[in-house]
C-alpha atoms as a PDB file:
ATOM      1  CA  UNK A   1      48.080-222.135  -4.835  1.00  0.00           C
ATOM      2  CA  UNK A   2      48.250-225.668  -5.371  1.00  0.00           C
ATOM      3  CA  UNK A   3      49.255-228.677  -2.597  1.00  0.00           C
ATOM      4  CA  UNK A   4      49.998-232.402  -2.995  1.00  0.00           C
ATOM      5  CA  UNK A   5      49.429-234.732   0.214  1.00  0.00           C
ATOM      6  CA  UNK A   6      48.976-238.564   1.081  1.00  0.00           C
ATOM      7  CA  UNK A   7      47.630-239.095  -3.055  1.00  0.00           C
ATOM      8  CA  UNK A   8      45.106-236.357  -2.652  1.00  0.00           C
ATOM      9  CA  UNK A   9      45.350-232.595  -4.625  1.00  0.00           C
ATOM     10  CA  UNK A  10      43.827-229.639  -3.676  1.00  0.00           C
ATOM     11  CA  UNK A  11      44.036-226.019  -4.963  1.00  0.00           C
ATOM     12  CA  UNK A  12      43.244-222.716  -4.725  1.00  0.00           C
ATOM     13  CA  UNK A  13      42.295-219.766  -6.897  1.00  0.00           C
ATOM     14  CA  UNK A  14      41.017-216.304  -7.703  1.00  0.00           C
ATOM     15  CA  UNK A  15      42.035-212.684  -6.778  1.00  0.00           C
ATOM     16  CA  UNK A  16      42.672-210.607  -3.483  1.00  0.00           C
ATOM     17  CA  UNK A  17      42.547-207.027  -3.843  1.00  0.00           C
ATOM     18  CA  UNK A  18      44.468-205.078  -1.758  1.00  0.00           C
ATOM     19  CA  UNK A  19      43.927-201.511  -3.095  1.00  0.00           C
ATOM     20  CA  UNK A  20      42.059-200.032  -0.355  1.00  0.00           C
ATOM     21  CA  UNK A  21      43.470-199.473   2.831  1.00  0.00           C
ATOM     22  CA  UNK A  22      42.568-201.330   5.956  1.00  0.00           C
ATOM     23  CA  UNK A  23      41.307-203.900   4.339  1.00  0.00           C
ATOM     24  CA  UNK A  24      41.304-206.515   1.425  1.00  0.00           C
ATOM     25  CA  UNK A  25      38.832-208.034  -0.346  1.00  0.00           C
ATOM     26  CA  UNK A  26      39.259-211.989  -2.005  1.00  0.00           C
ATOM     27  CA  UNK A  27      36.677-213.773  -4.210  1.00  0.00           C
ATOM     28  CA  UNK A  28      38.564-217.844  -4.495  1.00  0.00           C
ATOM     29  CA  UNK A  29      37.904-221.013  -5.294  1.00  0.00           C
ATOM     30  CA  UNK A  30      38.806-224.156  -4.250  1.00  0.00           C
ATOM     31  CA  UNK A  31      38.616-227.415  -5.522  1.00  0.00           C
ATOM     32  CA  UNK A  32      39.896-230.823  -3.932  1.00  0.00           C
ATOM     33  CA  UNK A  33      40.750-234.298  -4.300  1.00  0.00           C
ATOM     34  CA  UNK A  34      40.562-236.708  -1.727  1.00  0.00           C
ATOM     35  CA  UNK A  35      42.852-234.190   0.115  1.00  0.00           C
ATOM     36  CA  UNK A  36      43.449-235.553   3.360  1.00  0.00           C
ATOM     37  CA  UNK A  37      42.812-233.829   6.315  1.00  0.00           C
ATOM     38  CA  UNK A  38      45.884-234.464   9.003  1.00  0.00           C
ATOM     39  CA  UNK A  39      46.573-233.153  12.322  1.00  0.00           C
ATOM     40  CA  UNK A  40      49.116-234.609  15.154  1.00  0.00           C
ATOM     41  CA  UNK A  41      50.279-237.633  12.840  1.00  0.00           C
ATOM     42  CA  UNK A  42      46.444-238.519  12.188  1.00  0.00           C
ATOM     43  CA  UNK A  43      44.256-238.333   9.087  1.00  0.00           C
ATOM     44  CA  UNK A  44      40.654-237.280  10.284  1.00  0.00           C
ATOM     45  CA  UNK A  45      39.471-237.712   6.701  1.00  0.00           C
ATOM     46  CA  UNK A  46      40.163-237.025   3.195  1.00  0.00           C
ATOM     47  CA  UNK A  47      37.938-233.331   1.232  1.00  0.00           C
ATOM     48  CA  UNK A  48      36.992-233.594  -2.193  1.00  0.00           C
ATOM     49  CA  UNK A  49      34.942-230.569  -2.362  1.00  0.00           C
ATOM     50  CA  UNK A  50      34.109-227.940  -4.989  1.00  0.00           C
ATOM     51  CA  UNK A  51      33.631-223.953  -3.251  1.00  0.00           C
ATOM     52  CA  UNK A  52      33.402-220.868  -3.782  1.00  0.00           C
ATOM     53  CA  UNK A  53      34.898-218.238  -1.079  1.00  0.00           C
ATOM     54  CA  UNK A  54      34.528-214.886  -0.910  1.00  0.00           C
ATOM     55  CA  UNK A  55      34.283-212.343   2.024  1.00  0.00           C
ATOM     56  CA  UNK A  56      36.574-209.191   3.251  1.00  0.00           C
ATOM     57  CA  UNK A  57      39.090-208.753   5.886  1.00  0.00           C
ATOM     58  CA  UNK A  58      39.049-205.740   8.041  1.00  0.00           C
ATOM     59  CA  UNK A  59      42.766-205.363   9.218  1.00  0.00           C
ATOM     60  CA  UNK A  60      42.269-202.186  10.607  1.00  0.00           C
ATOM     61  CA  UNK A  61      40.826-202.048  14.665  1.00  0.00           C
ATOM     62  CA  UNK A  62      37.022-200.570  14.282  1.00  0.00           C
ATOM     63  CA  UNK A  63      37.315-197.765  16.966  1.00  0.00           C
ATOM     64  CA  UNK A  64      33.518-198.378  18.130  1.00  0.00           C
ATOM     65  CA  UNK A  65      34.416-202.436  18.686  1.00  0.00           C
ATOM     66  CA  UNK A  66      38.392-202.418  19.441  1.00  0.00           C
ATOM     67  CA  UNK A  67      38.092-205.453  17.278  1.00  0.00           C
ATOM     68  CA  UNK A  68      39.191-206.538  13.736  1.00  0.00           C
ATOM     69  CA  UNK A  69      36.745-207.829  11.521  1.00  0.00           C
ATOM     70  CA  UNK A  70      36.447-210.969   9.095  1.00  0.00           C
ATOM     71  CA  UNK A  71      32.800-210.994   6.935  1.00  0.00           C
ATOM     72  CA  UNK A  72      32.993-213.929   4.285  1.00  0.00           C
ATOM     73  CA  UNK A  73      30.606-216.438   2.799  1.00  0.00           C
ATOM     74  CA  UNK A  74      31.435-220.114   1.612  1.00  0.00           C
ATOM     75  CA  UNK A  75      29.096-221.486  -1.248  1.00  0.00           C
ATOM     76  CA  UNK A  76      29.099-225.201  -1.681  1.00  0.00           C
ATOM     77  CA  UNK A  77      28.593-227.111  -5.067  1.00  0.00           C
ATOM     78  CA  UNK A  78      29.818-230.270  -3.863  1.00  0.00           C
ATOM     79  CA  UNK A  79      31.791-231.325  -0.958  1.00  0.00           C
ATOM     80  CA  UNK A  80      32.489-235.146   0.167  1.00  0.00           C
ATOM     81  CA  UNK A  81      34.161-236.109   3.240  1.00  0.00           C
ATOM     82  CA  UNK A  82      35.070-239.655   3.759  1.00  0.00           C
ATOM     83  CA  UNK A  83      36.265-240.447   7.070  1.00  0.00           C
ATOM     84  CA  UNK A  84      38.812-243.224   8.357  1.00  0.00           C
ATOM     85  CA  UNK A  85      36.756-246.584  10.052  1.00  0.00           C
ATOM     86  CA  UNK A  86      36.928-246.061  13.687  1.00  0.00           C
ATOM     87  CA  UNK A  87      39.273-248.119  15.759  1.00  0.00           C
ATOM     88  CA  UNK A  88      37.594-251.275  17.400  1.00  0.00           C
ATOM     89  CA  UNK A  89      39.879-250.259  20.346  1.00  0.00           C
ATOM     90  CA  UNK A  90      40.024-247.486  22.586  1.00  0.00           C
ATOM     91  CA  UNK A  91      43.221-245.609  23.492  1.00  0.00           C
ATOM     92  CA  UNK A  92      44.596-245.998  27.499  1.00  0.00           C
ATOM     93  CA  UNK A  93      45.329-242.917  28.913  1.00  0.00           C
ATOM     94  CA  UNK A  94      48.999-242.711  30.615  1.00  0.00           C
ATOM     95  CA  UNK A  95      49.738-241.247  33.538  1.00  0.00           C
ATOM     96  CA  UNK A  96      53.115-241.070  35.691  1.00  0.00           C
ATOM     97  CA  UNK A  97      55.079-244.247  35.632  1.00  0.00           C
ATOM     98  CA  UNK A  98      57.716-245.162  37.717  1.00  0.00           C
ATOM     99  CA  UNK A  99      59.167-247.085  34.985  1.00  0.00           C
ATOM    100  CA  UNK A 100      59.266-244.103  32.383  1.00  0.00           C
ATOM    101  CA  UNK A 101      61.519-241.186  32.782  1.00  0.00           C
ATOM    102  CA  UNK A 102      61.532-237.846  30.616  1.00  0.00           C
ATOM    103  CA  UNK A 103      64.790-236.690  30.420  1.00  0.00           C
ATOM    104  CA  UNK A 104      66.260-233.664  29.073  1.00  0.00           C
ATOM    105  CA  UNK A 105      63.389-231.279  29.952  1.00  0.00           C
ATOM    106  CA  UNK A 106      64.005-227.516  30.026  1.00  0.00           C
ATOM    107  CA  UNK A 107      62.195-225.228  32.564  1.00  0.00           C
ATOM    108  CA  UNK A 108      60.042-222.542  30.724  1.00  0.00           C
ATOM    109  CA  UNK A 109      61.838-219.491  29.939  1.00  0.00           C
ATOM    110  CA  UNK A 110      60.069-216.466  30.724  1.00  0.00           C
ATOM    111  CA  UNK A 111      58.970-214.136  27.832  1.00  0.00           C
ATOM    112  CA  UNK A 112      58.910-210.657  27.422  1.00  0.00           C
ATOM    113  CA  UNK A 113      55.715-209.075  27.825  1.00  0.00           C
ATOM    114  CA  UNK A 114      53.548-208.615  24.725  1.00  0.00           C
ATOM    115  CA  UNK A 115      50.767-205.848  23.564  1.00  0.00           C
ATOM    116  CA  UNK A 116      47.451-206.985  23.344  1.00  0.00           C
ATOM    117  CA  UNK A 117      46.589-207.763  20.156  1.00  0.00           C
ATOM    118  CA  UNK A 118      42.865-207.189  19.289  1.00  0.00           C
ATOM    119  CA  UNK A 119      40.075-209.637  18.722  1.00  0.00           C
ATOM    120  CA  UNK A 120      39.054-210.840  15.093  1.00  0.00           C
ATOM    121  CA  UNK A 121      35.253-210.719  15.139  1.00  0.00           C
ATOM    122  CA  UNK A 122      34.269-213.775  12.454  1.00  0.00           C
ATOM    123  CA  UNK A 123      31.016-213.807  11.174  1.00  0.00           C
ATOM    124  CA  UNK A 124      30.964-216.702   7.672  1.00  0.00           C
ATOM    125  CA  UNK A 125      27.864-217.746   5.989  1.00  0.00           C
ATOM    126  CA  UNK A 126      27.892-221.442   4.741  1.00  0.00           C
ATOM    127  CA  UNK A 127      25.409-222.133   1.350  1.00  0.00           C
ATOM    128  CA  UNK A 128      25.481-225.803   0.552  1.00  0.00           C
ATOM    129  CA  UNK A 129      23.292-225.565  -2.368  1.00  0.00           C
ATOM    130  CA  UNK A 130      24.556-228.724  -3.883  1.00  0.00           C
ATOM    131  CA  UNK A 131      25.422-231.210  -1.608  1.00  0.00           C
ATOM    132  CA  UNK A 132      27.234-231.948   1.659  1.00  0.00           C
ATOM    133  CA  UNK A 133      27.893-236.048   1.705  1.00  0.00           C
ATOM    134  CA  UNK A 134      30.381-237.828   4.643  1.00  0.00           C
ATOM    135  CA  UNK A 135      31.036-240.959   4.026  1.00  0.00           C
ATOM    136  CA  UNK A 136      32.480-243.807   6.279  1.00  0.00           C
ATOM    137  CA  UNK A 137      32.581-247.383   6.004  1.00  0.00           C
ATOM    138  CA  UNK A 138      29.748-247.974   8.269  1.00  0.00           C
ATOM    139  CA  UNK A 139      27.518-245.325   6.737  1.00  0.00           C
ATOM    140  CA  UNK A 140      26.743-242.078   4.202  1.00  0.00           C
ATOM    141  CA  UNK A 141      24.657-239.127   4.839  1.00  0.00           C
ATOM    142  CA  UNK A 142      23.914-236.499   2.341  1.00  0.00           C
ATOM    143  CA  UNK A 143      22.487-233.742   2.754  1.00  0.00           C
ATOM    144  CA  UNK A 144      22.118-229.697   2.197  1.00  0.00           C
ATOM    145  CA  UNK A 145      21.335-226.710   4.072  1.00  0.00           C
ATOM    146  CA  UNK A 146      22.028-223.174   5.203  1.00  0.00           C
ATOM    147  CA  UNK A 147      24.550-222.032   8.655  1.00  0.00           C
ATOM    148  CA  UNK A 148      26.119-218.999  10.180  1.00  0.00           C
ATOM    149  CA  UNK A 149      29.141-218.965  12.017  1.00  0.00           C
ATOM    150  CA  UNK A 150      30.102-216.129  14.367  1.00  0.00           C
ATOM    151  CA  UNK A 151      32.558-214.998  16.901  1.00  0.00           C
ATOM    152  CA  UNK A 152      32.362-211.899  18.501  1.00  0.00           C
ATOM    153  CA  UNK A 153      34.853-211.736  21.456  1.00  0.00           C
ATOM    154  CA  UNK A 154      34.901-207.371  21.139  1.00  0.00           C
ATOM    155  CA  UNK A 155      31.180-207.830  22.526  1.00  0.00           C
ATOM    156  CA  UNK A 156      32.342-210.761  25.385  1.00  0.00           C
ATOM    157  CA  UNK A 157      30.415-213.271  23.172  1.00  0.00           C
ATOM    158  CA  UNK A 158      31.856-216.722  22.682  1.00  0.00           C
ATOM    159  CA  UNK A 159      31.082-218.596  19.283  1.00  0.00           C
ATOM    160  CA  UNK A 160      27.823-219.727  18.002  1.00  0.00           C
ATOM    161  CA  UNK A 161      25.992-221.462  14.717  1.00  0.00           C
ATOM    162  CA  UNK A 162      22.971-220.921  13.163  1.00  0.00           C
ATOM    163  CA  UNK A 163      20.937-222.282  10.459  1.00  0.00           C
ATOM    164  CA  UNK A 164      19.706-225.668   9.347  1.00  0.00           C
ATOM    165  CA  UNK A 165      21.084-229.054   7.458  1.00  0.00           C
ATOM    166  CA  UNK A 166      17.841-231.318   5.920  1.00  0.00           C
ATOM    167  CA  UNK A 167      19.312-234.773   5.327  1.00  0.00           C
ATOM    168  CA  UNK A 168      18.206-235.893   1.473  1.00  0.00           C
ATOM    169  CA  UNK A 169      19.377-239.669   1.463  1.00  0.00           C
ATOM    170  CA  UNK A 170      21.740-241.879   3.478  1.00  0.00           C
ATOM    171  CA  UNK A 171      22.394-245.424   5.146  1.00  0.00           C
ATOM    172  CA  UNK A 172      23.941-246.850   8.182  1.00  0.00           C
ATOM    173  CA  UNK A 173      24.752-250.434   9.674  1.00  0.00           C
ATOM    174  CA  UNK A 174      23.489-251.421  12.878  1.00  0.00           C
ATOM    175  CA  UNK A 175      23.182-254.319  15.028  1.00  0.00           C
ATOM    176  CA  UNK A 176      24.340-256.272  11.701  1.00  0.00           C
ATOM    177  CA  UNK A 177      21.476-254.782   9.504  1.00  0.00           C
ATOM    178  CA  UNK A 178      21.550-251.878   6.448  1.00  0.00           C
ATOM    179  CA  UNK A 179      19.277-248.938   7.983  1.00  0.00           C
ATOM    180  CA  UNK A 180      17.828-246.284   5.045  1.00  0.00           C
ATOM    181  CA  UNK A 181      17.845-243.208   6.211  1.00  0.00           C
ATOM    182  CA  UNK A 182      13.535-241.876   5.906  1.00  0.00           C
ATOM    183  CA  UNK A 183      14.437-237.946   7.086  1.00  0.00           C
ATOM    184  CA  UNK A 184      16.638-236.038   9.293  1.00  0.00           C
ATOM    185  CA  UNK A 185      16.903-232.543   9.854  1.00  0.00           C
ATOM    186  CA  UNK A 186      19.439-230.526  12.340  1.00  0.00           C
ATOM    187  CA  UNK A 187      17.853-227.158  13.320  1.00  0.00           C
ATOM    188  CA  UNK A 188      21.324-225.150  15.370  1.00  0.00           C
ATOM    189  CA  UNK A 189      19.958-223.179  17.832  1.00  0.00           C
ATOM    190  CA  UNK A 190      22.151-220.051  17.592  1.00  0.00           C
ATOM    191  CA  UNK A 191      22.813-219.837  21.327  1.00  0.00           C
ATOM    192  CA  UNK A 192      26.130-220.824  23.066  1.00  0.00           C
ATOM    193  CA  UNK A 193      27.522-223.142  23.922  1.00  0.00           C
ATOM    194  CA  UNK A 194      27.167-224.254  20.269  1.00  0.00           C
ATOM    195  CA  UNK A 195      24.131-226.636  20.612  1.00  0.00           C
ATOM    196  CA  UNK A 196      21.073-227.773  17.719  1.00  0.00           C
ATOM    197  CA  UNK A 197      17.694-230.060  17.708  1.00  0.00           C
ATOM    198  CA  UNK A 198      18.340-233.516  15.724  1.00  0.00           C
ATOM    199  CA  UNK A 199      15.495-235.046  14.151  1.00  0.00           C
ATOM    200  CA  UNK A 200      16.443-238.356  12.190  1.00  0.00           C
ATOM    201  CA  UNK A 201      14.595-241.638  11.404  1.00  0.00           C
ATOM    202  CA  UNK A 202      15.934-244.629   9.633  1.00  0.00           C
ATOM    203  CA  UNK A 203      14.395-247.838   8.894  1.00  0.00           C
ATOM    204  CA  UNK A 204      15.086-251.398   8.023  1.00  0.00           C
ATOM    205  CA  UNK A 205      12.988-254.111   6.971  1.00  0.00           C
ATOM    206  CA  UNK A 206      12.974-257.635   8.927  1.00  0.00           C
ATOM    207  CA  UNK A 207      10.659-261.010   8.321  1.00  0.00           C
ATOM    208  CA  UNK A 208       9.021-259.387  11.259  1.00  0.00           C
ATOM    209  CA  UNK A 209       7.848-255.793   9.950  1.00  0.00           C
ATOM    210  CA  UNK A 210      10.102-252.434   9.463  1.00  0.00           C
ATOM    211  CA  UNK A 211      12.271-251.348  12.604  1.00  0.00           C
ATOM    212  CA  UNK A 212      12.449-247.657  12.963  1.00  0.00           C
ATOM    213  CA  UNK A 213      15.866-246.242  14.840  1.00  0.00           C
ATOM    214  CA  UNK A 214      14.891-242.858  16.016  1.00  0.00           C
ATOM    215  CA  UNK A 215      17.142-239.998  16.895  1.00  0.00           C
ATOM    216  CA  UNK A 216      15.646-237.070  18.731  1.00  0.00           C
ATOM    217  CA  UNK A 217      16.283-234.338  21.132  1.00  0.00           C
ATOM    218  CA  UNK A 218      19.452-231.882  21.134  1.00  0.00           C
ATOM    219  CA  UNK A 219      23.293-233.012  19.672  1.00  0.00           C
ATOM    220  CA  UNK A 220      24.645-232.579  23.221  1.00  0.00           C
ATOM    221  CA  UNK A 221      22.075-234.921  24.393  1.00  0.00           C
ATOM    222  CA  UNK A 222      20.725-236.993  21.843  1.00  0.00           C
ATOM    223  CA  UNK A 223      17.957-240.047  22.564  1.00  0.00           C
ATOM    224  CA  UNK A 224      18.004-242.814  20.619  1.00  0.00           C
ATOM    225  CA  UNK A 225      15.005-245.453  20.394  1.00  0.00           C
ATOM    226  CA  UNK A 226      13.828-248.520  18.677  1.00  0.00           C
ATOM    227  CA  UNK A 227      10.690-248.655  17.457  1.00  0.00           C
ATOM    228  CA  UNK A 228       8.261-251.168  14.891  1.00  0.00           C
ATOM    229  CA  UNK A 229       5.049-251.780  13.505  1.00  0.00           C
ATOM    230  CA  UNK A 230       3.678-253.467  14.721  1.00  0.00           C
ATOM    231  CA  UNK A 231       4.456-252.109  17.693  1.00  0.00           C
ATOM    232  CA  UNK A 232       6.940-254.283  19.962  1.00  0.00           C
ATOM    233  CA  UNK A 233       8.878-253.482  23.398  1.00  0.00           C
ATOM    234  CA  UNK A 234      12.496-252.754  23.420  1.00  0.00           C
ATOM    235  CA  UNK A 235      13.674-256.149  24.296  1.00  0.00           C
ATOM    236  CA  UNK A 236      11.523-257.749  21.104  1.00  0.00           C
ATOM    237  CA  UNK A 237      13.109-255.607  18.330  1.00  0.00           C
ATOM    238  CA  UNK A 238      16.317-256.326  20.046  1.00  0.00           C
END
């Protein structure tokens, strides 16, 4: 399978065997282009990415769960995301207006009632042996590492990751400086809601000394602080 979008190409290939019931097994890979990623008339980014994907699909409701089942594994060599530069503007929210009128709305017909469907229990492994790099105008991380992601609503569990990314090399501009990125590791906790431990540093030089941005604590609540050696309060580095 092979799609064209926005300049970018991306493809995908390899076999899916159907021969036992229940089930089917696929071993694929896909390779991009600057493939853009677009959603609701916006691009969030544009893949280039080399992977290999592989896994089984259960099709058949497990008895014991009352669940389907999806077991797979994605193992990156490469994969760059570049994302679009943020707008310097934020966008107003709109409520009701006298001045605007929606016309031509239909009530909601109602629909006929449905069977359940069962759940899909998810469970895909993420290798990124080579390496993971995204890329804006503003800044580049690269990195690797090792995550699970699983779903299991048969069990009345919501979603959760696992694993670990270690940051190898990367930059950022801030407060009108370039900041080198020293380490950074992301430890996911494996827990819902979906939370992980950040641990980044990145550094600049200045005719004063370095100045050290530190990230810390958890990706739902991260702390940020300015440090330098020598040492100097917050207002000084500033």
């Amino acid at each position: 399978v092979a799609a064209e979008s926005g300049g970018g190409e991306a493809s995908l290939s390899g076999t899916i065997v159907t021969a036992m019931p229940g089930r089917f097994d696929l071993e694929l890979r896909l390779d991009s282009d600057e493939f853009p990623l677009s959603g609701e008339g916006a691009t969030f980014g544009r893949l280039t990415c080399e992977a290999g994907v592989s896994g089984a699909v259960f099709t058949e409701v497990d008895p014991r769960t009352g669940a389907r089942r999806v077991d797979g594994g994605i193992e990156v060599g490469r994969c760059t995301l570049v994302l679009p530069r943020q707008r310097a503007q934020t966008v107003m929210g709109m409520g009701d207006h006298l001045d605007f009128v929606v016309a031509g709305q239909e009530a909601l017909r109602p629909t006929a009632a449905s069977e359940p469907t069962a759940p899909w229990d998810v469970t895909v492994r993420l290798d990124a042996e080579g390496e993971l790099s995204v890329r804006r105008g503003d800044m580049q991380m690269t990195g690797t590492g090792t995550m699970v992601f699983a779903s299991g609503p048969s069990a009345g569990g919501g979603s959760y990751v696992a694993g670990s990314l270690e940051m190898r090399r990367g930059w950022a501009d801030m407060f009108g400086r370039r900041f080198d990125l020293e380490f950074g590791t992301v430890e996911f906790t494996g827990y819902q809601p979906v939370d992980g431990t950040i641990d980044v540093r990145l550094a600049a030089q200045t005719a004063e000394g370095p100045v050290y941005v530190d990230v810390t604590g958890t990706l739902r609540h991260p702390a940020v602080q300015l440090t330098s050696d020598p040492p100097r309060d917050q207002s000084e580095i500033l």
